[in-house]
C-alpha atoms as a PDB file:
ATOM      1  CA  UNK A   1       7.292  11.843 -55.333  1.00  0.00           C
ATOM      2  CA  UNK A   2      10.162  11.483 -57.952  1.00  0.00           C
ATOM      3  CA  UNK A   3      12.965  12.892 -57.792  1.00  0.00           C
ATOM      4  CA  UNK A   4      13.966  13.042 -60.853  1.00  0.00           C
ATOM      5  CA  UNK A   5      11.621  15.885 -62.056  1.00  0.00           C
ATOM      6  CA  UNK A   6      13.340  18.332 -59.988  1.00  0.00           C
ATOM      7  CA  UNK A   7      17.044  17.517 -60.912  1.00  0.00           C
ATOM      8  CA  UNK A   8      19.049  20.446 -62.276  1.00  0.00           C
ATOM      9  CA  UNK A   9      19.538  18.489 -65.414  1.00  0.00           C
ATOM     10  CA  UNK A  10      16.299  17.734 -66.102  1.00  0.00           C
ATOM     11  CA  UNK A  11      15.129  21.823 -65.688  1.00  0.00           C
ATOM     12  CA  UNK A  12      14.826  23.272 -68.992  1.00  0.00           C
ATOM     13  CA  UNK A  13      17.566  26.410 -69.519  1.00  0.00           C
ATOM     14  CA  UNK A  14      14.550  28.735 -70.164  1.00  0.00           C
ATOM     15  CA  UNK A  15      13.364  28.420 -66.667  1.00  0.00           C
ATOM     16  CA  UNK A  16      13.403  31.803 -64.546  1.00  0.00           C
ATOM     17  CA  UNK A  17      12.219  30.597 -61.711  1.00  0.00           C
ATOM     18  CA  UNK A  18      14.149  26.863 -60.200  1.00  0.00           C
ATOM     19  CA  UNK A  19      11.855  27.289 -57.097  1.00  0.00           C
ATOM     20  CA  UNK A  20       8.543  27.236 -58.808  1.00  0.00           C
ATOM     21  CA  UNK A  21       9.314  25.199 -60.942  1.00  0.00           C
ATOM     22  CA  UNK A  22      10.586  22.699 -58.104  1.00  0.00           C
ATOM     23  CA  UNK A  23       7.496  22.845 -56.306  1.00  0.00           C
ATOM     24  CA  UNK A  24       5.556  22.655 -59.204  1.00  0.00           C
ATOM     25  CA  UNK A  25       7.132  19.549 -60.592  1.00  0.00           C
ATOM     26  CA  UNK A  26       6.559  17.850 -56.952  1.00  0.00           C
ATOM     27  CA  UNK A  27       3.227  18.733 -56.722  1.00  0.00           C
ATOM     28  CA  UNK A  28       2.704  17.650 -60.382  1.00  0.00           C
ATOM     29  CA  UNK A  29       4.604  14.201 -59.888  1.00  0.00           C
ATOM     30  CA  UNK A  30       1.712  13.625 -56.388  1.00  0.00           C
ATOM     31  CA  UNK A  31      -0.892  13.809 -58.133  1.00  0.00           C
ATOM     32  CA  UNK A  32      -1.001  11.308 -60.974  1.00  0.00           C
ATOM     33  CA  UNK A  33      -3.665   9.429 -62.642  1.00  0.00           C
ATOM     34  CA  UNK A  34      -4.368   5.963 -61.304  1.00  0.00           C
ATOM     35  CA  UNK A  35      -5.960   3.211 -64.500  1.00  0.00           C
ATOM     36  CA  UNK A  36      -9.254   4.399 -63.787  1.00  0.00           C
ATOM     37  CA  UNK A  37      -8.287   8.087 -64.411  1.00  0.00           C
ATOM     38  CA  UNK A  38      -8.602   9.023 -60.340  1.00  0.00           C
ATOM     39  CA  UNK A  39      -5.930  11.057 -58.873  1.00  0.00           C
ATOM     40  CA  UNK A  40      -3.848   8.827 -56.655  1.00  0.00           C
ATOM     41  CA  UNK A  41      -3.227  12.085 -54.223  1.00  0.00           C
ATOM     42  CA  UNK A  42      -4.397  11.298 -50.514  1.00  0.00           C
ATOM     43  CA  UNK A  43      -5.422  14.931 -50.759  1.00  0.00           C
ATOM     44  CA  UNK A  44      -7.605  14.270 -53.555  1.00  0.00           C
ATOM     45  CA  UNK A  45      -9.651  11.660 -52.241  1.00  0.00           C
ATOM     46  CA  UNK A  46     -11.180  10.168 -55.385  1.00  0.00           C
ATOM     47  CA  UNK A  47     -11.123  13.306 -57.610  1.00  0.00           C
ATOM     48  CA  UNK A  48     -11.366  12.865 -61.321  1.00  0.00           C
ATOM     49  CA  UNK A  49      -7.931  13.657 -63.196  1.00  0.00           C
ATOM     50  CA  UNK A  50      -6.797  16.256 -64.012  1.00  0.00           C
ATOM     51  CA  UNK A  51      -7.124  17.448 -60.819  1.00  0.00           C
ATOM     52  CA  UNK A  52      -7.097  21.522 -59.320  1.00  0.00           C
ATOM     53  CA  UNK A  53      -3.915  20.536 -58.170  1.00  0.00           C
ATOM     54  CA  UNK A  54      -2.211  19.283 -61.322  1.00  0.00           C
ATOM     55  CA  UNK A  55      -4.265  21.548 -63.024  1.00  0.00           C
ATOM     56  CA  UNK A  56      -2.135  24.501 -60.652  1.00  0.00           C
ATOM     57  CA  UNK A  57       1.229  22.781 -60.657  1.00  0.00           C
ATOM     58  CA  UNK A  58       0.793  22.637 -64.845  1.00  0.00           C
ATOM     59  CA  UNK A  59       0.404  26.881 -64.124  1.00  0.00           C
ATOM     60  CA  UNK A  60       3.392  27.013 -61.800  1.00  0.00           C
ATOM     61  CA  UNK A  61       5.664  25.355 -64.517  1.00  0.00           C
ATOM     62  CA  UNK A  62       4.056  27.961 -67.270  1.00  0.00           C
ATOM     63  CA  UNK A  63       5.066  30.690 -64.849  1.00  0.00           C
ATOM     64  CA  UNK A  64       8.300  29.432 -63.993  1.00  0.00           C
ATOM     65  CA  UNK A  65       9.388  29.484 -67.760  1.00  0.00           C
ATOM     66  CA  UNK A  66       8.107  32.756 -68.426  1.00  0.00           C
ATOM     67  CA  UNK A  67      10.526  36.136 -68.572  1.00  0.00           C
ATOM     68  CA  UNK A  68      10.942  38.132 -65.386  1.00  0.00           C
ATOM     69  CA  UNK A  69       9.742  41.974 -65.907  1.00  0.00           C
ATOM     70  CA  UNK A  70      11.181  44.296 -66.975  1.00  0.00           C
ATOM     71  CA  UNK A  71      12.788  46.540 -63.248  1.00  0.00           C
ATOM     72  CA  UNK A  72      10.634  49.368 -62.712  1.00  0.00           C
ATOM     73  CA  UNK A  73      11.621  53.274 -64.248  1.00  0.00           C
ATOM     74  CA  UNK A  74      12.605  54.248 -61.258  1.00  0.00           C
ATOM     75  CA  UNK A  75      15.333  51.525 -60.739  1.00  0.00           C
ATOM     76  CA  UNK A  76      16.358  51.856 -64.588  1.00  0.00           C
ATOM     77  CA  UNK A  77      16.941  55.790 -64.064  1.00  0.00           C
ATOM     78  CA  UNK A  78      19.001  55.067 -61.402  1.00  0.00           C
ATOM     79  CA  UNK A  79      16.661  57.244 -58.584  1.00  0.00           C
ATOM     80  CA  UNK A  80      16.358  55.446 -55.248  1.00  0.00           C
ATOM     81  CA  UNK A  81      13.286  53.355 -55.243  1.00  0.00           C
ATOM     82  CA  UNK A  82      12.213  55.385 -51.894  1.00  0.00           C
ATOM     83  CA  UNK A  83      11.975  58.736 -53.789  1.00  0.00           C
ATOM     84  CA  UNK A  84      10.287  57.267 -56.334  1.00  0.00           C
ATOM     85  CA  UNK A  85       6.995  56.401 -53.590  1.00  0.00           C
ATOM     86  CA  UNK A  86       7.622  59.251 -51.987  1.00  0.00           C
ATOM     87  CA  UNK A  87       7.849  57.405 -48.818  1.00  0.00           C
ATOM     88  CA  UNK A  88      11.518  57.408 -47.216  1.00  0.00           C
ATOM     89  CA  UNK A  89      13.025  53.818 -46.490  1.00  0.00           C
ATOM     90  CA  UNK A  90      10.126  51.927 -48.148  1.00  0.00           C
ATOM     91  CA  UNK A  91      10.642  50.718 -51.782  1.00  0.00           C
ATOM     92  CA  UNK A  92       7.633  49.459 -52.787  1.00  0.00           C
ATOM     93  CA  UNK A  93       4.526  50.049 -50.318  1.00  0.00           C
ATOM     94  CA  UNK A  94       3.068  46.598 -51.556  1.00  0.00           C
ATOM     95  CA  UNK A  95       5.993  44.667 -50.954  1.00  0.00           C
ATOM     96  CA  UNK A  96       8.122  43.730 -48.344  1.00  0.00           C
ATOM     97  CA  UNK A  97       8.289  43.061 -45.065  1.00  0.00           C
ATOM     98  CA  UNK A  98       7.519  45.834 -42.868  1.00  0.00           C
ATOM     99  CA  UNK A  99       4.899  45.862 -40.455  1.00  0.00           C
ATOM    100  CA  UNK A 100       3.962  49.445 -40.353  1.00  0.00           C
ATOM    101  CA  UNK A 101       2.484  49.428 -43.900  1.00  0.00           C
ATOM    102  CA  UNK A 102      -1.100  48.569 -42.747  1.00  0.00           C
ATOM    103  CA  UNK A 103      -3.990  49.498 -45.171  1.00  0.00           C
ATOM    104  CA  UNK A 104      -6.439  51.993 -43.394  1.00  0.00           C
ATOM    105  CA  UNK A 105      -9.620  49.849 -42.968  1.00  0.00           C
ATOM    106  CA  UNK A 106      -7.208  47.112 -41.297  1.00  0.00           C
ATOM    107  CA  UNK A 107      -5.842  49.672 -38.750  1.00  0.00           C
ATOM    108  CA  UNK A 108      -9.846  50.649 -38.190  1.00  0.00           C
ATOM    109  CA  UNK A 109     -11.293  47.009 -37.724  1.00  0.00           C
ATOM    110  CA  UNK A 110      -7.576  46.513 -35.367  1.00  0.00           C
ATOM    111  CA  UNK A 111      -8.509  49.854 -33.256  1.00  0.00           C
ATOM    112  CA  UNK A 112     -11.651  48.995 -32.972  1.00  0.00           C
ATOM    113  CA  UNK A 113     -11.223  44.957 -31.613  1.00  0.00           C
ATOM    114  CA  UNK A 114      -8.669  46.292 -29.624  1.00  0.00           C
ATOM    115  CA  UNK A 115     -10.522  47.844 -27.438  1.00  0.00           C
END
């Protein structure tokens, strides 16, 4: 893998996000094109380049350079992202990383090999 690709001075200034577009660069750099137009990737194993996994890294760096979203209202208004769910101490029920936000048919299939 180089190493180059992942230097802060070779990161273009419109990248949002340096992890993403770290990994992505690595993964992009492992899997080249050999003369025969093979990817040289052990993971790959003969596959015809592009590969899926160039073809992913080349989505990472996309996403990497594009602009973060906008916060959502309730964090522009200034109201406490719990009110805003309705849920007290829980920002976003989607995110995070509590373990008591489990979606009903998972706590149904867990009750059920549980017992």
């Amino acid at each position: 893998m180089s190493e180059a690709s992942t230097d802060r001075a070779d990161r273009p200034a419109e990248v949002t996000d340096p992890l993403l577009w770290g990994l992505s660069t690595a993964v992009a750099d492992a899997h080249q094109p050999d003369d025969d137009r093979v990817c040289v990737s052990p993971s790959c194993v003969g596959a015809a380049w592009p590969c899926a996994a160039w073809n992913n890294a080349q989505e990472g760096l996309r996403a990497a350079r594009a602009p973060r979203p906008a916060p959502p209202a309730a964090a522009a208004t200034g109201e406490p992202a719990a009110a805003a769910t309705g849920e007290p101490g829980h920002a976003d029920p989607l995110t995070g990383w509590s373990t008591d936000l489990v979606p009903a048919a998972c706590t149904e299939a867990l009750a059920v090999s549980a017992a």
